[in-house]
Protein backbone atom coordinates (compact mmCIF):
# COMPACT_ATOMS: atom_id res chain seq x y z
CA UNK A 1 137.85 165.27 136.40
CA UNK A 2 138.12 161.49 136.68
CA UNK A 3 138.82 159.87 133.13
CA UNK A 4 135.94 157.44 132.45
CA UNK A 5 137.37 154.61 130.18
CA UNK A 6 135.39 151.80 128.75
CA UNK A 7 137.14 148.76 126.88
CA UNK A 8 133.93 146.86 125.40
CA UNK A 9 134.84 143.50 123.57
CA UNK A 10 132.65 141.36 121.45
CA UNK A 11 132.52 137.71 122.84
CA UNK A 12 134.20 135.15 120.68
CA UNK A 13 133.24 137.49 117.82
CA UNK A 14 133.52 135.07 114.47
CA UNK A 15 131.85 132.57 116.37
CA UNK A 16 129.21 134.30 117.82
CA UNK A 17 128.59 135.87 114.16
CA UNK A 18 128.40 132.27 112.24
CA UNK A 19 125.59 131.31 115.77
CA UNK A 20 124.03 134.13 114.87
CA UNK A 21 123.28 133.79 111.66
CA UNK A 22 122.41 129.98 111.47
CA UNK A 23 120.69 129.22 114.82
CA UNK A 24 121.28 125.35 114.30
CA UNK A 25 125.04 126.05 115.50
CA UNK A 26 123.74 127.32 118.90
CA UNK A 27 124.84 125.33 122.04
CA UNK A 28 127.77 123.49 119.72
CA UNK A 29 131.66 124.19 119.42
CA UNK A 30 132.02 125.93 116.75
CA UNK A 31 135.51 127.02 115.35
CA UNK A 32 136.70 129.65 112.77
CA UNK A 33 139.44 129.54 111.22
CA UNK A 34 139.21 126.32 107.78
CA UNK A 35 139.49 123.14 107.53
CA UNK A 36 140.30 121.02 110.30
CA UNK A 37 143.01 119.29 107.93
CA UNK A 38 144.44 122.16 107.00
CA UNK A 39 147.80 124.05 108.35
CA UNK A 40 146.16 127.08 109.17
CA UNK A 41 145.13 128.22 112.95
CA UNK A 42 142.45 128.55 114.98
CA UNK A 43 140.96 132.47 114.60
CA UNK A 44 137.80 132.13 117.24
CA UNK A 45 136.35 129.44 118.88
CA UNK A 46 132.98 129.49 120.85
CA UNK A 47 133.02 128.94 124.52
CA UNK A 48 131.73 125.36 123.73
CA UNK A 49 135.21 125.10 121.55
CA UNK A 50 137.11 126.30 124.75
CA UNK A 51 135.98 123.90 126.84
CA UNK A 52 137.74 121.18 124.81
CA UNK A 53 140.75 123.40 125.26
CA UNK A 54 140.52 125.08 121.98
CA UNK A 55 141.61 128.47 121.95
CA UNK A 56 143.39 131.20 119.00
CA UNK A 57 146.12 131.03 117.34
CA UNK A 58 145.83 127.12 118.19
CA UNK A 59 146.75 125.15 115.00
CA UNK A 60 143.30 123.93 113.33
CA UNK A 61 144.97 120.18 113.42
CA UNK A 62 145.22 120.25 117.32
CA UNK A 63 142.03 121.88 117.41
CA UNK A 64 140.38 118.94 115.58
CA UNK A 65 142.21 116.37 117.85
CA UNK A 66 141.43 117.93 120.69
CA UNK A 67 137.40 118.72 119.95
CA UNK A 68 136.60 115.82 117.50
CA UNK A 69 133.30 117.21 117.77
CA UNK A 70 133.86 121.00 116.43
CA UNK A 71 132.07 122.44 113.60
CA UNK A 72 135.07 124.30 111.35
CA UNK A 73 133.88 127.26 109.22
CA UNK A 74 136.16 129.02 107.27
CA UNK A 75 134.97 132.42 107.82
CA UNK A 76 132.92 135.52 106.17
CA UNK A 77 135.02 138.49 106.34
CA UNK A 78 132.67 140.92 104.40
CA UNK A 79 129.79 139.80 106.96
CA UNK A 80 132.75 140.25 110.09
CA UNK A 81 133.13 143.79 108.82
CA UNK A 82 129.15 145.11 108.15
CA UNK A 83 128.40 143.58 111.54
CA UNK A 84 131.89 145.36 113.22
CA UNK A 85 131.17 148.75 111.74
CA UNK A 86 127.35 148.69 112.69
CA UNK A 87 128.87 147.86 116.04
CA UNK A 88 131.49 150.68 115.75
CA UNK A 89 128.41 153.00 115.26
CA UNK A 90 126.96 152.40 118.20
CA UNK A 91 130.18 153.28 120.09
CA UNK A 92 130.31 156.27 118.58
CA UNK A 93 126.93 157.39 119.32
CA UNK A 94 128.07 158.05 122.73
CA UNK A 95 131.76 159.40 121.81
CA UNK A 96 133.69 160.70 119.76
CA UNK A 97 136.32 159.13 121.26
CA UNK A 98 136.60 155.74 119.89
CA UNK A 99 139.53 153.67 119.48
CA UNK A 100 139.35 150.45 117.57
CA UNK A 101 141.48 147.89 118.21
CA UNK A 102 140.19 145.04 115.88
CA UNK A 103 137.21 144.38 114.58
CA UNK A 104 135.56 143.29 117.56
CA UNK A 105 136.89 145.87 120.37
CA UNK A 106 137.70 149.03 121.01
CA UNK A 107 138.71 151.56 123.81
CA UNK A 108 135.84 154.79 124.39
CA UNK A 109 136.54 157.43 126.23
CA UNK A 110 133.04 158.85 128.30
CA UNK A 111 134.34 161.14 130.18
CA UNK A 112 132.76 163.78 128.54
CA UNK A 113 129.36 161.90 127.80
CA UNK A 114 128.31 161.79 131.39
CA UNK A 115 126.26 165.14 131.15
CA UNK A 116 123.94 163.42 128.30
CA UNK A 117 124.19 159.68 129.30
CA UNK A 118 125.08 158.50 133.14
CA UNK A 119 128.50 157.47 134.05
CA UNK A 120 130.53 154.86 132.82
CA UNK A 121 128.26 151.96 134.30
CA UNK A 122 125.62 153.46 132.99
CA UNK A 123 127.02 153.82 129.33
CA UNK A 124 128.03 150.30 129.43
CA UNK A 125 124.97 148.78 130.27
CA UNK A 126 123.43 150.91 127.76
CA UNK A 127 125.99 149.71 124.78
CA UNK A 128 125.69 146.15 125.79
CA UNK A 129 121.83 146.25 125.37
CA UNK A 130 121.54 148.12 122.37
CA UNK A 131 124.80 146.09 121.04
CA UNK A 132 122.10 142.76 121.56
CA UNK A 133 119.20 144.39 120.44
CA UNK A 134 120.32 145.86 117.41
CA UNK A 135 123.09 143.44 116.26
CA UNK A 136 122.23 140.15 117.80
CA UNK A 137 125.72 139.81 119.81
CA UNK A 138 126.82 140.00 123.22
CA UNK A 139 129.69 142.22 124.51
CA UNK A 140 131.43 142.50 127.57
CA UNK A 141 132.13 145.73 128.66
CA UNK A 142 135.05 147.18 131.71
CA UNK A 143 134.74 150.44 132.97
CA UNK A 144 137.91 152.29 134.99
CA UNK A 145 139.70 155.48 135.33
CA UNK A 146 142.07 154.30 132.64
CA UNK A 147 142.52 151.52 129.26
CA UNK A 148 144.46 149.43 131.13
CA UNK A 149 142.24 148.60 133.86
CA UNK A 150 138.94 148.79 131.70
CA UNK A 151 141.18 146.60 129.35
CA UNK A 152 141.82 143.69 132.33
CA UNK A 153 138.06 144.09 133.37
CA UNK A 154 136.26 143.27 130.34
CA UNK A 155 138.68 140.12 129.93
CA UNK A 156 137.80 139.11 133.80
CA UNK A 157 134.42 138.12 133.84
CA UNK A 158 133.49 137.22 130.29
CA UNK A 159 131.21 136.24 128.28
CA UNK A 160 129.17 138.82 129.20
CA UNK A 161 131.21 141.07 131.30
CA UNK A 162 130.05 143.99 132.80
CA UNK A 163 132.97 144.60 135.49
CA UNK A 164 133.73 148.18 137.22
CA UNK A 165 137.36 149.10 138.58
CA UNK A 166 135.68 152.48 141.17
CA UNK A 167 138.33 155.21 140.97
CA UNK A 168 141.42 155.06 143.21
CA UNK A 169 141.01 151.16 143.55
CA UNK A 170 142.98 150.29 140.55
CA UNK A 171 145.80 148.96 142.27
CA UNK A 172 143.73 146.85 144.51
CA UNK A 173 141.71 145.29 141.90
CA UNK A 174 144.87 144.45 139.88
CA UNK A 175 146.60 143.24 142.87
CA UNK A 176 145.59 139.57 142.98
CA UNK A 177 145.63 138.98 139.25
CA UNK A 178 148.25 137.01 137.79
CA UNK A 179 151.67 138.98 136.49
CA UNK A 180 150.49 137.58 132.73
CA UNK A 181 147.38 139.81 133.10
CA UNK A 182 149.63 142.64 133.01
CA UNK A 183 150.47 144.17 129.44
CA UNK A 184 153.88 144.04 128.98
CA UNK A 185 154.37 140.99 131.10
CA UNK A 186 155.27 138.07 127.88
CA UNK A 187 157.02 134.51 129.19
CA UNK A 188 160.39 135.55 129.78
CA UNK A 189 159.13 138.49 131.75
CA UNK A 190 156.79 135.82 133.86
CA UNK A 191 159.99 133.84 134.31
CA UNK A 192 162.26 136.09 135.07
CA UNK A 193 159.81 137.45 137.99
CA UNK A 194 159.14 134.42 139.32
CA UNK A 195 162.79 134.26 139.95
CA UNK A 196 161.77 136.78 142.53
CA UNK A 197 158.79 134.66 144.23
CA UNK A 198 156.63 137.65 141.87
CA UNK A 199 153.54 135.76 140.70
CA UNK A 200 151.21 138.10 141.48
CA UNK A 201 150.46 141.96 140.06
CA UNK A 202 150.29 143.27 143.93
CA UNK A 203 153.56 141.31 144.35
CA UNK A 204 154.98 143.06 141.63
CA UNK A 205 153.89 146.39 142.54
CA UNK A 206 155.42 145.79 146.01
CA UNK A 207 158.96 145.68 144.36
CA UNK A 208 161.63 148.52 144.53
CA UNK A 209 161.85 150.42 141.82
CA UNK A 210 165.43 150.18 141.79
CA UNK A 211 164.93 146.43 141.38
CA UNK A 212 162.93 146.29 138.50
CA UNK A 213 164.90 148.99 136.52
CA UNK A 214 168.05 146.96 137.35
CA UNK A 215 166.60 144.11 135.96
CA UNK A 216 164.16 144.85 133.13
CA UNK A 217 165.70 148.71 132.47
CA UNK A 218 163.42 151.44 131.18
CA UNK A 219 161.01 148.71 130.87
CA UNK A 220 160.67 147.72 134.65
CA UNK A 221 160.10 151.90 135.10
CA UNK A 222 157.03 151.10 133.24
CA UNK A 223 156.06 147.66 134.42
CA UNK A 224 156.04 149.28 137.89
CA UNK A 225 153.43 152.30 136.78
CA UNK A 226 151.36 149.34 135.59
CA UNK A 227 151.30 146.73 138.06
CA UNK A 228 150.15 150.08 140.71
CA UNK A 229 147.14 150.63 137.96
CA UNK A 230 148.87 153.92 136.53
CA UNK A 231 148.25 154.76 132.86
CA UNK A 232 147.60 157.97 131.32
CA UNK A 233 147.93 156.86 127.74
CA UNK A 234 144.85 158.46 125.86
CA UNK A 235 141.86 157.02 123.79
CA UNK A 236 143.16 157.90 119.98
CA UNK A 237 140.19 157.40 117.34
CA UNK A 238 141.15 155.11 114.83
CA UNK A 239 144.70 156.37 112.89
CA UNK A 240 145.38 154.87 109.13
CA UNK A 241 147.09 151.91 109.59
CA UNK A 242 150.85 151.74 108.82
CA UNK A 243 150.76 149.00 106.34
CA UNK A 244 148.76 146.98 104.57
CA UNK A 245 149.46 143.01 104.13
CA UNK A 246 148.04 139.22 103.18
CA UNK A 247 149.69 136.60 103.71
CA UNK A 248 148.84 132.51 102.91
CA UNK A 249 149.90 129.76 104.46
CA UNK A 250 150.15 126.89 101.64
CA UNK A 251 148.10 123.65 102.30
CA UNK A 252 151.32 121.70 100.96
CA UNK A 253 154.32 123.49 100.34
CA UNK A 254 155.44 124.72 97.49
CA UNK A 255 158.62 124.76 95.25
CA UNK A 256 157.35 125.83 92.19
CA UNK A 257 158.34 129.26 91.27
CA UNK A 258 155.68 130.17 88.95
CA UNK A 259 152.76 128.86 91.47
CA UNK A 260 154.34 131.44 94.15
CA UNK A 261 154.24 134.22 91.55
CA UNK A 262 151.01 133.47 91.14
CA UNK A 263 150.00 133.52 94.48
CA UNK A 264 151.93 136.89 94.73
CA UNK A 265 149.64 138.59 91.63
CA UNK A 266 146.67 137.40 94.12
CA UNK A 267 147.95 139.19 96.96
CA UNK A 268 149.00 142.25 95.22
CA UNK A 269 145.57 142.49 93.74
CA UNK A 270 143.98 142.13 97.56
CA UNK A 271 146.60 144.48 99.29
CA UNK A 272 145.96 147.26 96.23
CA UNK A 273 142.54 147.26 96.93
CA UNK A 274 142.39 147.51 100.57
CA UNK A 275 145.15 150.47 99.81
CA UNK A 276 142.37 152.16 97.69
CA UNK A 277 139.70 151.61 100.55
CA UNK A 278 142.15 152.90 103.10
CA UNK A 279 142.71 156.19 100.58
CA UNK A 280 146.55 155.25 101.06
CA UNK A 281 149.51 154.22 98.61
CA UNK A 282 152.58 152.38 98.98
CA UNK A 283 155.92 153.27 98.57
CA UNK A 284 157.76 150.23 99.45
CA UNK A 285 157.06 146.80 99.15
CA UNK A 286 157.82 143.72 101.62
CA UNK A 287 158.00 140.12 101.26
CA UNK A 288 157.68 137.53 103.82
CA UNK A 289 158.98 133.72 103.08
CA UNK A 290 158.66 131.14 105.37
CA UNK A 291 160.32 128.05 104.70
CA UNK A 292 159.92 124.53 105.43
CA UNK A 293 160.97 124.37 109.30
CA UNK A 294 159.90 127.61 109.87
CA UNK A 295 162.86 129.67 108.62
CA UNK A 296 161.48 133.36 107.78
CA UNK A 297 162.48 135.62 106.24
CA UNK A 298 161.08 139.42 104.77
CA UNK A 299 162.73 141.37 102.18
CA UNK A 300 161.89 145.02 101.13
CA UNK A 301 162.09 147.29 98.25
CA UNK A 302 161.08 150.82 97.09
CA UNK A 303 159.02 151.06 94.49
CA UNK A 304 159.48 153.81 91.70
CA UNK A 305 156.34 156.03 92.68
CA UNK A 306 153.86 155.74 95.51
CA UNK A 307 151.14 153.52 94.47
CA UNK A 308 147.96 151.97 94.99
CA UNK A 309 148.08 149.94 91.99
CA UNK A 310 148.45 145.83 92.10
CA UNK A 311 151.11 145.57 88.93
CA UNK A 312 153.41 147.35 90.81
CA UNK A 313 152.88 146.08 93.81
CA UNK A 314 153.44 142.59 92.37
CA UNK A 315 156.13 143.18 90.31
CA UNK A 316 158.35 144.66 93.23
CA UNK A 317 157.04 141.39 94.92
CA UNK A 318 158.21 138.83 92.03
CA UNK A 319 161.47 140.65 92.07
CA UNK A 320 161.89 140.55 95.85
CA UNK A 321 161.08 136.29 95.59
CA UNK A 322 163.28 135.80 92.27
CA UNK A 323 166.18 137.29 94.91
CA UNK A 324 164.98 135.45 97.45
CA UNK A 325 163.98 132.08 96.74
CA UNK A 326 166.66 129.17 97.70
CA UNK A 327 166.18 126.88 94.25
CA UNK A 328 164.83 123.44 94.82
CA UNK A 329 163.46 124.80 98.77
CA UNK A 330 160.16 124.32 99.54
CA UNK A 331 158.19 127.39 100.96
CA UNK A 332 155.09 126.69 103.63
CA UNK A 333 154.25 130.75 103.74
CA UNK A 334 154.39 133.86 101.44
CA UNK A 335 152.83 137.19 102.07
CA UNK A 336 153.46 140.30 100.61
CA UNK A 337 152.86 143.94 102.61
CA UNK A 338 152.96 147.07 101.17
CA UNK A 339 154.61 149.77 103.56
CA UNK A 340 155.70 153.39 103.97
CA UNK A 341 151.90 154.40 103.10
CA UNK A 342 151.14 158.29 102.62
CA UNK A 343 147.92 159.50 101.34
CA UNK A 344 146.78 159.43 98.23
CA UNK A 345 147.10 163.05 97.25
CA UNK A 346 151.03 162.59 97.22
CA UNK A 347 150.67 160.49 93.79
CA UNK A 348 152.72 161.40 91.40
CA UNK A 349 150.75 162.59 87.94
CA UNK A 350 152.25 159.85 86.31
CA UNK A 351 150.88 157.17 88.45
CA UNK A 352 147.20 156.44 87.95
CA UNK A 353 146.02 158.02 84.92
CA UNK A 354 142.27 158.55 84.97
CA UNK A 355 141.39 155.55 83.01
CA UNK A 356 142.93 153.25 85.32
CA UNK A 357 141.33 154.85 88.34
CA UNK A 358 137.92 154.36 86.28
CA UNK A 359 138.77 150.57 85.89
CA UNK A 360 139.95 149.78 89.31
CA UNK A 361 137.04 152.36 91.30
CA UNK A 362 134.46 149.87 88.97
CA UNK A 363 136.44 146.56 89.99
CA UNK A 364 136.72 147.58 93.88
CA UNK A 365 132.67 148.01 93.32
CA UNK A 366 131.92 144.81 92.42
CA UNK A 367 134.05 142.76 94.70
CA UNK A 368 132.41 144.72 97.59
CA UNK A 369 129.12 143.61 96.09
CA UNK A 370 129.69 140.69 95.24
CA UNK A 371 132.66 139.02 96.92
CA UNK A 372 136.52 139.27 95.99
CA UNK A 373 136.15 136.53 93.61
CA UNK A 374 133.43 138.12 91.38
CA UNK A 375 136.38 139.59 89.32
CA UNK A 376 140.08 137.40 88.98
CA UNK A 377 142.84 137.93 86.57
CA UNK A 378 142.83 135.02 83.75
CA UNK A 379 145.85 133.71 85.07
CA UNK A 380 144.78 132.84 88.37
CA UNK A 381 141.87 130.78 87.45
CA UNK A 382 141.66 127.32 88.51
CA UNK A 383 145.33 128.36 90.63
CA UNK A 384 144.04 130.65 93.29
CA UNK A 385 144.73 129.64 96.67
CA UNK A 386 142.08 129.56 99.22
CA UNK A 387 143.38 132.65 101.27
CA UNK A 388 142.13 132.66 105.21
CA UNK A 389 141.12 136.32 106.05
CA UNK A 390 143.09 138.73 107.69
CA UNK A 391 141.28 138.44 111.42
CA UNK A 392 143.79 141.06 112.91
CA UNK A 393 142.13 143.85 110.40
CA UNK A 394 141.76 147.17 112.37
CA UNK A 395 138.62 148.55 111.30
CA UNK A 396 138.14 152.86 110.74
CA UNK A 397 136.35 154.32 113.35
CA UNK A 398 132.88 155.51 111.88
CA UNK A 399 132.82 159.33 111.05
CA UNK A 400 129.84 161.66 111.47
CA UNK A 401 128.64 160.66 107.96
CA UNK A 402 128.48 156.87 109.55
CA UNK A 403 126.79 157.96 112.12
C-alpha cells in the first residue's frame, strides 16, 4: 500500500499566537523574539514582518533596522505549549502516528486512517479546519507518499498550504525546486554543485551516481535518493529527547564570576525541572561559554549519580566555569545542558529522598500554575536574567490519556 504522509506546519506560529490573542496586532508586523535593543534573535515574525525582510534566527537589532515599524514581544512559552499540545491532539485523533518536530509541526502518518477518514487530502483539509475552528490558527498542510516530499509541500505554498505531491510524481514535483529545498543540501553543498551548472533538484537528480559519491561520498549516495523523491524513513511518535538545555545570551557581557554563577543556579533550576516533566535524569553535565567575538566553547562532566535535581546540576556547572573561565574575559553566552538522560527509575536510592521529591513535585506545581517566577531562590532576586525561551522545544506527542 502507498504510504500516505502528511507534514502539517503552523504558520508563523508565535506570531500568529500573540494575533490571536490580542486582535489589535492583526494586519501589523509583529516579531517574537525581545527587545528590539537587545542581542538576542528573531524567533517568528508574521508575514507582515517578512515583508520588511525579517525572518528567524535574524538578530532582533537588524530586525528593528530593517522594520522600524515592528511590534517586538518577548514571548509566552506556557501559552506556546497549551496551544501546541491542544494542536498535537488533534493530530492524533486521526493517528497514532505522530511525530513532532517542534512545537508547531509535526510529521503523521495516515496510511492506515483512510478506512475511517478519506485519504490524505481529505485528512488534511479536515485538520486544517478543525485546527482553525478549535484553536484559532492556521496550518498548512503537504500530503505525499513520503516526509520528505510532504515536508517540501507544506513549505511551498504557505501561509495556508494545502499542497498534494500524487504518488509516483515525486521526482517531478521536486524537479524544478531549488537544490536548497533539498534536506541535506547546506551552502557549501549549494556551492559545490553549482560548480557543476546543478541549481536545480531535477538537475541534480540527472547526475551520475558515480559523480556525486566521488564528490560528496556516502553523502552524495543519499543526496541522489533525495533529489529522485526517494525516502523510506518512517513517522516515529515523539522519542524522549536526548538532552535537556537553557542557555542566555547576556544583554552586556559579563566578567563577573559570581553574576555567571548566578545565572548558572537559574539554569540548573529550569533544566531540573523540565528533567522532572520529561520523567528523565542526568548523568552528565555540559557547559557552553561563548566569549566576546564569538569564541565557544562546551565543557562536560559526570556527575556522581543520575539526577534530576538543580544543586547538582549547578554545582557540576560552577565547577565546569571555575575551569573554564579565562580571568578578566568577558563572556556574551552561558548555557548549561544536562546530558546522558535515562529514566527516572535508574536513580540511585540515595538520590532523591522522599522529602525532596515532596518539595520539588509542590515547586514544579506552582510554576506551572503560576509562571516560573512564582517561586526563585533568595539569591537570585533582583539578579535574574531575563531568559528568552527555548523556541526549538520538541513537544511529547499526546498519549491516549491526552486524547
Amino acid at each position: 500500500m502507498t504510504r500516505a504522509i502528511l507534514h502539517a506546519d503552523l504558520d508563523a506560529f508565535y506570531a500568529s499566537v500573540e494575533v490571536l490573542d490580542d486582535p489589535s496586532l492583526r494586519g501589523k508586523p509583529v516579531i517574537v523574539g525581545g527587545d528590539p535593543g537587545a542581542r538576542g534573535v528573531v524567533s517568528a515574525a508574521s508575514y507582515e514582518a517578512r515583508r520588511f525582510g525579517v525572518h528567524s534566527a535574524m538578530p532582533l537589532r537588524t530586525a528593528a533596522r530593517l522594520c522600524p515599524t515592528g511590534v517586538f514581544l518577548p514571548g509566552r512559552p506556557e501559552r506556546y505549549r497549551d496551544l501546541s499540545r491542544q494542536v498535537m491532539r488533534i493530530f492524533a485523533s486521526y493517528t497514532p502516528l505522530v511525530e513532532p518536530i517542534s512545537l508547531d509541526e509535526a510529521f503523521l502518518d495516515v496510511t492506515a486512517s483512510r478506512d475511517a477518514f478519506g485519504d490524505g487530502e481529505a485528512i488534511g483539509q479536515a485538520i486544517k479546519k478543525r485546527v482553525l475552528d478549535e484553536v484559532g490558527l492556521v496550518v498548512s498542510v503537504g500530503v505525499a507518499s513520503n516526509k520528505l516530499c510532504a515536508k517540501v509541500a507544506s513549505d511551498l505554498r504557505k501561509p495556508d498550504a494545502l499542497v498534494v505531491v500524487p504518488p509516483g510524481r515525486e521526482a517531478a514535483f521536486l524537479a524544478p525546486l531549488p537544490v536548497s529545498r533539498l534536506w541535506g543540501v547546506g551552502p557549501q553543498s549549494r556551492q559545490a554543485l553549482a560548480d557543476y551548472g546543478v541549481t536545480t533538484i531535477g538537475q541534480l537528480a540527472a547526475l551520475p551516481d558515480a559523480t556525486l559519491r566521488r564528490r560528496f561520498g556516502s553523502h552524495g549516495a543519499e543526496l541522489a535518493q533525495r533529489a529522485r523523491g526517494i525516502d523510506r524513513s518512517p513517522v516515529i511518535p515523539s522519542q524522549a529527547p536526548k538532552s535537556i538545555g537553557h542557555e542566555l545570551t547576556f544583554d552586556r557581557d559579563v566578567v563577573d564570576p559570581a553574576r555567571l554563577e548566578a545565572t548558572l543556579l537559574d539554569l540548573a533550576e529550569s533544566v531540573a525541572t523540565r528533567l522532572r516533566a520529561h520523567g528523565l535524569a542526568a548523568g552528565a553535565v555540559q557547559l557552553k561559554l561563548r566569549y566576546e567575538g564569538f569564541e565557544t566553547l562546551t565543557r562536560q562532566m559526570p556527575v556522581e549519580h543520575q539526577t534530576r535535581e538543580s544543586a547538582p546540576i549547578y554545582a557540576a556547572g560552577v565547577a565546569l566555569l571555575r575551569r573554564t573561565l579565562v580571568r578578566d574575559r568577558a563572556v556574551r553566552l552561558i548555557g548549561l545542558t544536562a546530558i546522558n538522560l535515562t529514566d527516572l527509575q535508574q536513580l540511585t536510592l540515595f538520590d532523591a529522598p522522599d522529602r525532596t521529591d515532596r518539595i520539588t513535585a509542590s515547586i514544579d506545581a506552582v510554576r506551572e500554575r503560576f509562571g516560573e517566577k512564582a517561586i526563585t531562590r533568595a539569591r537570585l532576586i533582583g539578579h535574574r536574567d531575563r531568559r528568552r525561551f527555548d523556541f526549538g522545544e520538541k513537544p511529547e506527542a499526546p498519549t491516549d490519556a491526552d486524547s
